[in-house]
PDB file of N, CA and C in Angstrom:
ATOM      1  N   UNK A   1      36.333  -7.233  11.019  1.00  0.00           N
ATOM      2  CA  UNK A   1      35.166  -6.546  11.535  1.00  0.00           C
ATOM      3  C   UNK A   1      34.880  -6.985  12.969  1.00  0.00           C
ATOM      4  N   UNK A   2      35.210  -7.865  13.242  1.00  0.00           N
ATOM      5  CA  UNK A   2      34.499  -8.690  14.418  1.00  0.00           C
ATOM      6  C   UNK A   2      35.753  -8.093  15.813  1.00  0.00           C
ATOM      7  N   UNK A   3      37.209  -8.144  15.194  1.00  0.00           N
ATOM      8  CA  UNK A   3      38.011  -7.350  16.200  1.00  0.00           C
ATOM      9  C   UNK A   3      37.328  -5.847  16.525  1.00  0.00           C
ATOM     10  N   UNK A   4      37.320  -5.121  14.967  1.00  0.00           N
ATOM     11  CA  UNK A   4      36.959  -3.727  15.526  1.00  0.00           C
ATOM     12  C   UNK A   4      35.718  -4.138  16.283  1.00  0.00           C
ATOM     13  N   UNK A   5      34.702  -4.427  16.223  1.00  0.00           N
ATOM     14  CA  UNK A   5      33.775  -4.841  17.198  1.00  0.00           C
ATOM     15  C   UNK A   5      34.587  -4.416  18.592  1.00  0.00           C
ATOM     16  N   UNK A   6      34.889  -6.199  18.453  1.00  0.00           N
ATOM     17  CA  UNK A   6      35.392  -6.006  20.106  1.00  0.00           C
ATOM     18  C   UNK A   6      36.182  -5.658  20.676  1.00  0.00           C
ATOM     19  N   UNK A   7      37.292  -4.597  19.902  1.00  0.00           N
ATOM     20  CA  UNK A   7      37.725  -3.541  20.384  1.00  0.00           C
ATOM     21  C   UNK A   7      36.861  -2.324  21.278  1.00  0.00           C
ATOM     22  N   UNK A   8      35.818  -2.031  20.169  1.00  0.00           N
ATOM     23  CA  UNK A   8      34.648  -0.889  20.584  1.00  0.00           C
ATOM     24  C   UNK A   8      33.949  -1.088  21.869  1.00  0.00           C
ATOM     25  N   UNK A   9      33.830  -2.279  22.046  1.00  0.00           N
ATOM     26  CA  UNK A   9      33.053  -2.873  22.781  1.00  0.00           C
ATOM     27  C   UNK A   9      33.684  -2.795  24.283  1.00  0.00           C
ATOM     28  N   UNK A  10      35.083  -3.171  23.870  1.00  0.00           N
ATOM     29  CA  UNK A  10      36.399  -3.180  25.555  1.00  0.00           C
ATOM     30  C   UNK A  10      36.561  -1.565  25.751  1.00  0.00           C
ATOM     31  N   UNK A  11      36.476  -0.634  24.446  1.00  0.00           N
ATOM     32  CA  UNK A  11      36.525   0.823  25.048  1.00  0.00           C
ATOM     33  C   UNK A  11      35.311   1.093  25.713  1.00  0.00           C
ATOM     34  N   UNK A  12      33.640   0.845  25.229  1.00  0.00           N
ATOM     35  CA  UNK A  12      32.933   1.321  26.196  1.00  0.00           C
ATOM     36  C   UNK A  12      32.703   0.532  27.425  1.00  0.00           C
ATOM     37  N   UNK A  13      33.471  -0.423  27.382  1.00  0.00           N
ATOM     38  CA  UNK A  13      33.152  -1.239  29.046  1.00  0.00           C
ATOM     39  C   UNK A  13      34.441  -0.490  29.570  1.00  0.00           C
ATOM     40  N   UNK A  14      35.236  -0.251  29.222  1.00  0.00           N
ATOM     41  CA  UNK A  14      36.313   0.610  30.441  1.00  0.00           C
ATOM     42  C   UNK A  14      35.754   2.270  30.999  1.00  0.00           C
ATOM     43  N   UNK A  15      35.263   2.778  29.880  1.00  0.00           N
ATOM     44  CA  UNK A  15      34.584   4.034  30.030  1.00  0.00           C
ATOM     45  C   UNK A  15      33.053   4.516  29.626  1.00  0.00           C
ATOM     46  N   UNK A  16      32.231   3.365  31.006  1.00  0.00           N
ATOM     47  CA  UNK A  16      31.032   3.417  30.687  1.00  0.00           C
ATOM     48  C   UNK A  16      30.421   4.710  30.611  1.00  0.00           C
ATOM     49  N   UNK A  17      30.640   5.694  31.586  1.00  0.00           N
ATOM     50  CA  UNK A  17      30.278   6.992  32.108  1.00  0.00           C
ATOM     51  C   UNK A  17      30.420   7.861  30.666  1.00  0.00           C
ATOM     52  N   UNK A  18      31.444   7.730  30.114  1.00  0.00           N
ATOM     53  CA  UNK A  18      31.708   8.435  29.111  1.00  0.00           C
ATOM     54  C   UNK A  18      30.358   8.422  27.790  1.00  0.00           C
ATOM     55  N   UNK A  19      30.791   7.065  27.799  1.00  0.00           N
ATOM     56  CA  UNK A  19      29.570   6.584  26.539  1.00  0.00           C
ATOM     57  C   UNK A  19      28.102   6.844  26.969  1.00  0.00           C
ATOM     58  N   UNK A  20      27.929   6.559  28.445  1.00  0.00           N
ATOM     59  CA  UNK A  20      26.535   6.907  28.314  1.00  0.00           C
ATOM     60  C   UNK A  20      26.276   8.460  28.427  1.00  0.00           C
ATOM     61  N   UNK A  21      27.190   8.887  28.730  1.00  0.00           N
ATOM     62  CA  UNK A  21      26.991  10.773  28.662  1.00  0.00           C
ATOM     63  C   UNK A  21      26.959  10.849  26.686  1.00  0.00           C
ATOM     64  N   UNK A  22      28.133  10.338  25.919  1.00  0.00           N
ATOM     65  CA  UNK A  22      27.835  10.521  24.716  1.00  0.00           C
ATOM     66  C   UNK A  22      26.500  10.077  24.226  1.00  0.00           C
ATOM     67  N   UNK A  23      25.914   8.721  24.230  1.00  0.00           N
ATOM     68  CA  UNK A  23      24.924   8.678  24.121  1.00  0.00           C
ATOM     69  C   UNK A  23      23.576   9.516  24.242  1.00  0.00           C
ATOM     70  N   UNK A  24      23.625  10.144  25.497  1.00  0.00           N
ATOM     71  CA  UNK A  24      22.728  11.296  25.885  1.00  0.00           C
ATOM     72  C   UNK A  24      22.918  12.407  25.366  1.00  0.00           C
ATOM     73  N   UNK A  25      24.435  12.861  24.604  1.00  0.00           N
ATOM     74  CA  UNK A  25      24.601  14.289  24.393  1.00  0.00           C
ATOM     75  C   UNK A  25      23.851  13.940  22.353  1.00  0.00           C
ATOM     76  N   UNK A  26      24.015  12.194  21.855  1.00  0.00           N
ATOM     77  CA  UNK A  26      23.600  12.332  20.327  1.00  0.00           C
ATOM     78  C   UNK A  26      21.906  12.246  21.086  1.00  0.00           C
ATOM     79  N   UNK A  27      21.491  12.227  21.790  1.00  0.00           N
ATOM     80  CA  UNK A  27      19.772  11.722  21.569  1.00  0.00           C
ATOM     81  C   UNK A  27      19.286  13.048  21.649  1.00  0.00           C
ATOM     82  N   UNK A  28      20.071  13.907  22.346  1.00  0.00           N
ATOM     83  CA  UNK A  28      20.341  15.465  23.089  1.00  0.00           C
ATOM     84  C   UNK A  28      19.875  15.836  21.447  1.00  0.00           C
ATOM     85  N   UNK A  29      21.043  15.961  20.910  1.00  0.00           N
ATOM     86  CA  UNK A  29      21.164  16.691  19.488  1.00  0.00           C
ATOM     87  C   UNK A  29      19.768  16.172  17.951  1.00  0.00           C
ATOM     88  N   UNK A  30      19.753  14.914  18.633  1.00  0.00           N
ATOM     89  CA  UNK A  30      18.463  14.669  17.405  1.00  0.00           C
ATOM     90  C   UNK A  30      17.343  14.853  17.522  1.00  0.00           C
ATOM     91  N   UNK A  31      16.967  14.923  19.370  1.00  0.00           N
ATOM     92  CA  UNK A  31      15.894  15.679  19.882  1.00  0.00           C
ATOM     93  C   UNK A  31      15.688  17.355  19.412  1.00  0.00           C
ATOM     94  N   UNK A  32      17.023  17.964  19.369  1.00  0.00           N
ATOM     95  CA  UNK A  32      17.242  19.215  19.394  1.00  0.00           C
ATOM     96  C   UNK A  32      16.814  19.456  17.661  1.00  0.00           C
ATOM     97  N   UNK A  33      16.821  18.919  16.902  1.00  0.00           N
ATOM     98  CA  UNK A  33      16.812  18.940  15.421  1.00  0.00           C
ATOM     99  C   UNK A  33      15.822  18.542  15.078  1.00  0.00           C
ATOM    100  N   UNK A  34      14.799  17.658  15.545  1.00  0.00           N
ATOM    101  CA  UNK A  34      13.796  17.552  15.577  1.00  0.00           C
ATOM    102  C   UNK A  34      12.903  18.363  15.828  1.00  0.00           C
ATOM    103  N   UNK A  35      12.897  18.677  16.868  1.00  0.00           N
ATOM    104  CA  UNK A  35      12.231  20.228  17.670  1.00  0.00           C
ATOM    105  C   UNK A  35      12.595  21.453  16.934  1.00  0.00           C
ATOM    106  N   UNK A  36      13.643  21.401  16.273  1.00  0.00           N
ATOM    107  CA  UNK A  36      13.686  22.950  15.213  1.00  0.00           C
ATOM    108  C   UNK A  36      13.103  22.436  13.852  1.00  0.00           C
ATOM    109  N   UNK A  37      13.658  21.462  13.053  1.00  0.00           N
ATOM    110  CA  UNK A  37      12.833  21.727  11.924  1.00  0.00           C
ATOM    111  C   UNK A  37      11.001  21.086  12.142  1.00  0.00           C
ATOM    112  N   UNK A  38      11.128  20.451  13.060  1.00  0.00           N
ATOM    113  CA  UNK A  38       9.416  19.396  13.344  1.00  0.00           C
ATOM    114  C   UNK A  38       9.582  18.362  12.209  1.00  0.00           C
ATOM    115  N   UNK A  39       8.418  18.048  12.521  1.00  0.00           N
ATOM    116  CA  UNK A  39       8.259  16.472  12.178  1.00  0.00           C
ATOM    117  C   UNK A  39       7.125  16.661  10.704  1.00  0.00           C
ATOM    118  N   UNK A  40       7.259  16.451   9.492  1.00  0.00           N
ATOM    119  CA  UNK A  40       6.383  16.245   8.839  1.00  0.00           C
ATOM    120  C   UNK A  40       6.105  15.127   7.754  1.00  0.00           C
ATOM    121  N   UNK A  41       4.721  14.258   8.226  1.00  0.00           N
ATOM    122  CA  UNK A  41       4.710  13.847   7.249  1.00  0.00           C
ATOM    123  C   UNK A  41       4.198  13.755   6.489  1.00  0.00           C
ATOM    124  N   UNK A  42       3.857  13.137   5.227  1.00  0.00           N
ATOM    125  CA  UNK A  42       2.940  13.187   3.704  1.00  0.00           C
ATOM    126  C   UNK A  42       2.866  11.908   3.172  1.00  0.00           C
ATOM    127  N   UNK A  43       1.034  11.736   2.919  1.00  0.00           N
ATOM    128  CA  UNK A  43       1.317  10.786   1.914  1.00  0.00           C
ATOM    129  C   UNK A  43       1.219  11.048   0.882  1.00  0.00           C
ATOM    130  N   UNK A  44       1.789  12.211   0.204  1.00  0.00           N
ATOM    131  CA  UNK A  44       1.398  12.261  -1.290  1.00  0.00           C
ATOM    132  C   UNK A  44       2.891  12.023  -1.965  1.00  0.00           C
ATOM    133  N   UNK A  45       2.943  10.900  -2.520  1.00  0.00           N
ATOM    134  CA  UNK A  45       4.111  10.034  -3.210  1.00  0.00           C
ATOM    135  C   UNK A  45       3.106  10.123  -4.453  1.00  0.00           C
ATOM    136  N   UNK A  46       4.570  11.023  -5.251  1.00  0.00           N
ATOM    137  CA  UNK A  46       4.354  10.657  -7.074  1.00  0.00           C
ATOM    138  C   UNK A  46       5.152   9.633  -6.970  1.00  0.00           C
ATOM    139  N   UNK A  47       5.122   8.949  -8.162  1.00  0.00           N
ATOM    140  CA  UNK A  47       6.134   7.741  -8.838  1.00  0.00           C
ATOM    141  C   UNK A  47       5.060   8.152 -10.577  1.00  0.00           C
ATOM    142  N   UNK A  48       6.146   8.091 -11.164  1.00  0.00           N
ATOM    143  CA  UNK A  48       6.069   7.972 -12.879  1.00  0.00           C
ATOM    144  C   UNK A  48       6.999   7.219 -13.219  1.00  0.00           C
ATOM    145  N   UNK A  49       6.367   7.218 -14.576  1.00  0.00           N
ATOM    146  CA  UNK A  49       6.873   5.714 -15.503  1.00  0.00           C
ATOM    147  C   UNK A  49       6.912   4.510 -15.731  1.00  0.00           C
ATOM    148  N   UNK A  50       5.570   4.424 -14.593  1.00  0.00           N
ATOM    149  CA  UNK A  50       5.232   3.067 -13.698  1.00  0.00           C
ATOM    150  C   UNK A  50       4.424   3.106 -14.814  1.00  0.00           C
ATOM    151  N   UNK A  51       3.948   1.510 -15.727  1.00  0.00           N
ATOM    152  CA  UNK A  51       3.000   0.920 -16.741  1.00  0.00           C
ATOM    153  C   UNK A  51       1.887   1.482 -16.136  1.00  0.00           C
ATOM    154  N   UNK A  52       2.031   0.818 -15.328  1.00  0.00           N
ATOM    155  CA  UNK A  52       0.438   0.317 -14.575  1.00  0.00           C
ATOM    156  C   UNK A  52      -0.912   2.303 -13.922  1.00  0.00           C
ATOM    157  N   UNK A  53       0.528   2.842 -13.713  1.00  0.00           N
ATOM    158  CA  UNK A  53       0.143   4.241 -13.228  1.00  0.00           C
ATOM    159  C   UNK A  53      -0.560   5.021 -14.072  1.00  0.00           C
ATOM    160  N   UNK A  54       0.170   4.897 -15.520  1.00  0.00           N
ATOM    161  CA  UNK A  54       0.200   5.558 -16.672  1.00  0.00           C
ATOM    162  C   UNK A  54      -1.532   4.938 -17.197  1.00  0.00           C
ATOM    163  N   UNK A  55      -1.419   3.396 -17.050  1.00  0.00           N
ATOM    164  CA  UNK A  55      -2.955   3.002 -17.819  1.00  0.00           C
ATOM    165  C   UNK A  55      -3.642   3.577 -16.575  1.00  0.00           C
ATOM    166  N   UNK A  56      -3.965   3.094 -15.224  1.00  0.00           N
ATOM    167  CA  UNK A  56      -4.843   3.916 -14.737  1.00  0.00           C
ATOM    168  C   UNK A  56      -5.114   5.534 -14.411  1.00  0.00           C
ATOM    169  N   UNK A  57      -3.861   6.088 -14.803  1.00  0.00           N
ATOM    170  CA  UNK A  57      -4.456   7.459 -15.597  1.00  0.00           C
ATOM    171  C   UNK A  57      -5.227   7.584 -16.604  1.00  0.00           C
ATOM    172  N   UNK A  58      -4.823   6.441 -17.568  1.00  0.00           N
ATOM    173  CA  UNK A  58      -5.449   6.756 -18.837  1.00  0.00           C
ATOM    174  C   UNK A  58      -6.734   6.283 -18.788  1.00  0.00           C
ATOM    175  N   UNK A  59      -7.607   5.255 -17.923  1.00  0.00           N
ATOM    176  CA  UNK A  59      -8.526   5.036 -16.996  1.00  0.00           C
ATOM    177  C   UNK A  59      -9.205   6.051 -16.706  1.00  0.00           C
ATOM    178  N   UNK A  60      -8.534   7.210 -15.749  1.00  0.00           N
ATOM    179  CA  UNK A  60      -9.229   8.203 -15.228  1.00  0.00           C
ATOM    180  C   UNK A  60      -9.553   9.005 -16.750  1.00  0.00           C
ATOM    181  N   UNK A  61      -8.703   9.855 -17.306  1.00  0.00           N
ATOM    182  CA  UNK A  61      -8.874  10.187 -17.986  1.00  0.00           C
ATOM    183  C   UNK A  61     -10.377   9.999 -18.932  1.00  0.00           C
ATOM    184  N   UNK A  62     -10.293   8.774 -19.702  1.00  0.00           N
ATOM    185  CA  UNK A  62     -11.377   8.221 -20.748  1.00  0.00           C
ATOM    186  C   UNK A  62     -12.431   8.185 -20.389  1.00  0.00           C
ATOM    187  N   UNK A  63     -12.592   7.294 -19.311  1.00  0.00           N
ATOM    188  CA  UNK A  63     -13.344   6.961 -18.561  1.00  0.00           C
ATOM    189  C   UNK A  63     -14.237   8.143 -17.466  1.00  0.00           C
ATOM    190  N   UNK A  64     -13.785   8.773 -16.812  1.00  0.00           N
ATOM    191  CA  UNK A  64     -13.970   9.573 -16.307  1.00  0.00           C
ATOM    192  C   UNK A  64     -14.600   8.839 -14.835  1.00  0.00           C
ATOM    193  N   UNK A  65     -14.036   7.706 -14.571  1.00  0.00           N
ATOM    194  CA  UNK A  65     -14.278   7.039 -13.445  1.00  0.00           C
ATOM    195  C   UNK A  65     -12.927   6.634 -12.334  1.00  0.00           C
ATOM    196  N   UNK A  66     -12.797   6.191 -11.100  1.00  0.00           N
ATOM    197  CA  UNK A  66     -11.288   5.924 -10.528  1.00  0.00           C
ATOM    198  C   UNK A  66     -10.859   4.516 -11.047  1.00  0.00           C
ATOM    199  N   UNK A  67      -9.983   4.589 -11.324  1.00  0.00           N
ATOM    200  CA  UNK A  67      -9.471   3.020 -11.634  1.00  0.00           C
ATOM    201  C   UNK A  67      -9.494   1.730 -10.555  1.00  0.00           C
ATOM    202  N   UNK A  68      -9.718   2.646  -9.358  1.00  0.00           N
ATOM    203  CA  UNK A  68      -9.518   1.034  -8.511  1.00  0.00           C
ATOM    204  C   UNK A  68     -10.459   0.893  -8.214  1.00  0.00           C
ATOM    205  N   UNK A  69     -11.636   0.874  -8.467  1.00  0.00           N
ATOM    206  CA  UNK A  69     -13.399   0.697  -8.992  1.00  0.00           C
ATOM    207  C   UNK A  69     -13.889   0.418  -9.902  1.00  0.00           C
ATOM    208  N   UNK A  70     -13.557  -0.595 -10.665  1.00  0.00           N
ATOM    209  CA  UNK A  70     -13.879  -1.021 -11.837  1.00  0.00           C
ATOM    210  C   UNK A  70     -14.926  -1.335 -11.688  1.00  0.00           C
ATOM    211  N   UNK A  71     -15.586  -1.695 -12.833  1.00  0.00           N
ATOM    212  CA  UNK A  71     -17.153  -2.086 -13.019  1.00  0.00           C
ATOM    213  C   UNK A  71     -17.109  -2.791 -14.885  1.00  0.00           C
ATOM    214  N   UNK A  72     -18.006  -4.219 -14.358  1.00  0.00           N
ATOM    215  CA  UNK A  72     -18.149  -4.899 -15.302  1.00  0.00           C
ATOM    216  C   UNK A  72     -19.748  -5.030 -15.383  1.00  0.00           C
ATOM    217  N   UNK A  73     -19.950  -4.697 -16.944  1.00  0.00           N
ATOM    218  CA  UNK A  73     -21.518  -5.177 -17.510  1.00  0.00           C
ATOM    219  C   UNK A  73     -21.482  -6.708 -17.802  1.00  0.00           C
ATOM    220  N   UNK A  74     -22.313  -7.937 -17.343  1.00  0.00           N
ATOM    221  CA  UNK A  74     -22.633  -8.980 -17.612  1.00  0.00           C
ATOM    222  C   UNK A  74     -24.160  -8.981 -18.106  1.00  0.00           C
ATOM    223  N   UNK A  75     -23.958  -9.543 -19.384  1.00  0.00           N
ATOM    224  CA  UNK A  75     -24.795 -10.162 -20.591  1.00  0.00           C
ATOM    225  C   UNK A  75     -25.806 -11.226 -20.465  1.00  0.00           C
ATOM    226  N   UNK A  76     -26.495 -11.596 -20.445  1.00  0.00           N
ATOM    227  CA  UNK A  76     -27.040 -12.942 -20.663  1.00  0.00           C
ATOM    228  C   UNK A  76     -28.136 -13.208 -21.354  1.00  0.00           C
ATOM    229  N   UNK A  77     -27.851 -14.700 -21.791  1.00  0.00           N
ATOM    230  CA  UNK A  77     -28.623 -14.509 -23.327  1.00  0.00           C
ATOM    231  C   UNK A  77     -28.839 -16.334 -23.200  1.00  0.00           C
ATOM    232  N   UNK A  78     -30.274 -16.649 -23.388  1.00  0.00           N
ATOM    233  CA  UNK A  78     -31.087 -17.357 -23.670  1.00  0.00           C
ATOM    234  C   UNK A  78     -31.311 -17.914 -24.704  1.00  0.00           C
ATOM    235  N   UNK A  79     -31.068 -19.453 -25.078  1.00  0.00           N
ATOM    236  CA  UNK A  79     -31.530 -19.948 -26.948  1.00  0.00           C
ATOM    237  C   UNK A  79     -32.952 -20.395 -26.500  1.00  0.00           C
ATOM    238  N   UNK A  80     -33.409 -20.441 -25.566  1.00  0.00           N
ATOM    239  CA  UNK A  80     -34.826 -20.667 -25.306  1.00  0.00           C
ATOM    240  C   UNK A  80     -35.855 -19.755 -25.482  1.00  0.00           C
ATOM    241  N   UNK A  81     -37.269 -19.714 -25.818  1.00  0.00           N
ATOM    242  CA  UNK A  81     -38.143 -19.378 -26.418  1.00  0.00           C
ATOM    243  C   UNK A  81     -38.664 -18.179 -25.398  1.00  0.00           C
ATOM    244  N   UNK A  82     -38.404 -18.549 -24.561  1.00  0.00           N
ATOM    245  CA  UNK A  82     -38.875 -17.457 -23.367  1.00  0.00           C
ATOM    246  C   UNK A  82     -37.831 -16.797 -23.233  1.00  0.00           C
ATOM    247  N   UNK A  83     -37.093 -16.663 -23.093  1.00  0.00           N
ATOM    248  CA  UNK A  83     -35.669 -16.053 -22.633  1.00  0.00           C
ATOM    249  C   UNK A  83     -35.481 -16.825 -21.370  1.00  0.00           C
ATOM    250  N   UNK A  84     -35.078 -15.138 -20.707  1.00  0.00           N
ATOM    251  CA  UNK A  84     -33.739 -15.356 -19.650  1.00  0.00           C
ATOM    252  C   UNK A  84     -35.663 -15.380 -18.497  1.00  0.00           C
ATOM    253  N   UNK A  85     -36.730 -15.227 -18.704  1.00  0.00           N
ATOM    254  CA  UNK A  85     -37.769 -15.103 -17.954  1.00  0.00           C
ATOM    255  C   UNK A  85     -37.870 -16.182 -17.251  1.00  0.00           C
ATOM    256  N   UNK A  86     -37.658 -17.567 -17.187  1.00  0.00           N
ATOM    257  CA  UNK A  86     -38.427 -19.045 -16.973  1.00  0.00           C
ATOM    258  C   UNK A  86     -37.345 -18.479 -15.329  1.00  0.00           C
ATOM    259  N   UNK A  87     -38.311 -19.336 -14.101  1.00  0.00           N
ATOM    260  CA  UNK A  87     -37.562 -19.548 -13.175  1.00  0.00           C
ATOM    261  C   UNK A  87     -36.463 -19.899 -13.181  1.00  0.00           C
ATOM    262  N   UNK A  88     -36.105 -21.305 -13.695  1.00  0.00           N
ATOM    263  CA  UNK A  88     -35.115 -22.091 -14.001  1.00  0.00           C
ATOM    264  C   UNK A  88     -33.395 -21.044 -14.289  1.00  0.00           C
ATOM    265  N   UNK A  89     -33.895 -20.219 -15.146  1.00  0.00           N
ATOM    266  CA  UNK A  89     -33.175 -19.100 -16.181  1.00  0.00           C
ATOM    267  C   UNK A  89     -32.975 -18.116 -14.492  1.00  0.00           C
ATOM    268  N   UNK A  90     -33.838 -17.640 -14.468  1.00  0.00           N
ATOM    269  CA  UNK A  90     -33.645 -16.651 -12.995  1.00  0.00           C
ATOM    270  C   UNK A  90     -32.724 -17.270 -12.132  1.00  0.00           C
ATOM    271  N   UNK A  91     -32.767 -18.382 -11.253  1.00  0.00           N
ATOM    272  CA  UNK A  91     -31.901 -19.129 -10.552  1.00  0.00           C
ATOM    273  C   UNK A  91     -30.765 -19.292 -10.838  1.00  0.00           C
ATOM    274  N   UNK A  92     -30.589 -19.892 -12.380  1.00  0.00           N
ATOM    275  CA  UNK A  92     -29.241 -19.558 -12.697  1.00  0.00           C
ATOM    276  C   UNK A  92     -28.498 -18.608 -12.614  1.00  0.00           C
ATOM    277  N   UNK A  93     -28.985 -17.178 -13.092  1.00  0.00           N
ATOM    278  CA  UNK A  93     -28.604 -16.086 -12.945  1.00  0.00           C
ATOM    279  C   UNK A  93     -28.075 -15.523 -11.868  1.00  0.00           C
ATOM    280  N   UNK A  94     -29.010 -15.766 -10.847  1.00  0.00           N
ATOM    281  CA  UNK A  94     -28.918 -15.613  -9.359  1.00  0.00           C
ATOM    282  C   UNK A  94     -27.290 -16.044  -9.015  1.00  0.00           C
ATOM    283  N   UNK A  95     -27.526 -17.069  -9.014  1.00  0.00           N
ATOM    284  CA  UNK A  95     -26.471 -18.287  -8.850  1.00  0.00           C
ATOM    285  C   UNK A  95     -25.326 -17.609  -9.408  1.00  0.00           C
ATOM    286  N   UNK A  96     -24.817 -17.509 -10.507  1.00  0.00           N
ATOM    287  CA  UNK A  96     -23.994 -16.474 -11.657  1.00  0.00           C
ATOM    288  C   UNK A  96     -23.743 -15.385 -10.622  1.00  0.00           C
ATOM    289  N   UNK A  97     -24.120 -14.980 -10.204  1.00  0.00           N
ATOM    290  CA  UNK A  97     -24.004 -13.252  -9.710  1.00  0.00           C
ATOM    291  C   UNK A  97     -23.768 -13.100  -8.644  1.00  0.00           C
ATOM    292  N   UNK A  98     -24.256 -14.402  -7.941  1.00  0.00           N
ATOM    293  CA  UNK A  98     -23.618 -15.010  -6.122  1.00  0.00           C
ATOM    294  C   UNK A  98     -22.163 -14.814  -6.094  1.00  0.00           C
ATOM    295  N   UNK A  99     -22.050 -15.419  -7.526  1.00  0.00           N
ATOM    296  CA  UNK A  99     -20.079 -16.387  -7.629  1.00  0.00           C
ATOM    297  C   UNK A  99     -19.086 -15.325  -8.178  1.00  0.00           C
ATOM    298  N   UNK A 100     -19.941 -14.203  -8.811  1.00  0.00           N
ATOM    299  CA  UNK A 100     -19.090 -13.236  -9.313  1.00  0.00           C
ATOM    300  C   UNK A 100     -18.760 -12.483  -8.093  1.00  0.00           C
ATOM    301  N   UNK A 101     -19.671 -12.192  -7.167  1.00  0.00           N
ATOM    302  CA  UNK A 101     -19.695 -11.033  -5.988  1.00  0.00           C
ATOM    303  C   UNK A 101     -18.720 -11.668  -5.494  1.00  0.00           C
ATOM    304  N   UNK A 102     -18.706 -12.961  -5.007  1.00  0.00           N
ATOM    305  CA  UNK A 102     -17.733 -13.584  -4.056  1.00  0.00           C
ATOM    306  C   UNK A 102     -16.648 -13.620  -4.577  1.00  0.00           C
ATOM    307  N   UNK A 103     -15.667 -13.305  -5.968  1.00  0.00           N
ATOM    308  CA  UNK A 103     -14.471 -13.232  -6.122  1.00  0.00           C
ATOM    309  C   UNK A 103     -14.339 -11.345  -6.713  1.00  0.00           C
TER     310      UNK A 103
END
């Protein structure tokens, strides 16, 4: 590999003129092909059979919500006589709901 290399390499240093006209006649032609069909692009990529695709369809579906928006209900529950009411109970909570937001 490394001869054909530098074989390629001793033909375009003897016939620079050549190569850089070839050069110009391929940029010529991909310009030219470009300009007839144009340029388009899309982001709409299917992929199936993917696990993960399939449950957050099945997400959309059930749910009738987007999957990459989840939403969790948190509970809380008091063995104390007052409940979750006492300051003490509030602060905690607070606190709880600081640490969830932040991850």
């Amino acid at each position: 590999m490394a001869n054909l290399l530098y074989k390629l390499g001793q033909t375009f240093a003897k016939h620079k003129w050549k190569t850089i006209i070839s050069w110009f006649v391929v940029l010529g032609i991909i310009v030219a092909v470009l300009a007839i069909k144009g340029i388009n692009f899309t982001d709409d990529i299917k992929m199936s059979g993917l696990k993960s695709l399939d449950t957050s369809n099945k997400i959309e579906e059930e749910f009738k919500q987007d999957s990459q928006k989840g939403s969790i209900r948190v509970v809380f529950k008091s063995d104390e006589e007052k409940g979750i009411v006492t300051p003490e109970s509030q602060a905690a909570i607070t606190k709880v709901l600081a640490e969830i937001k932040k991850k």
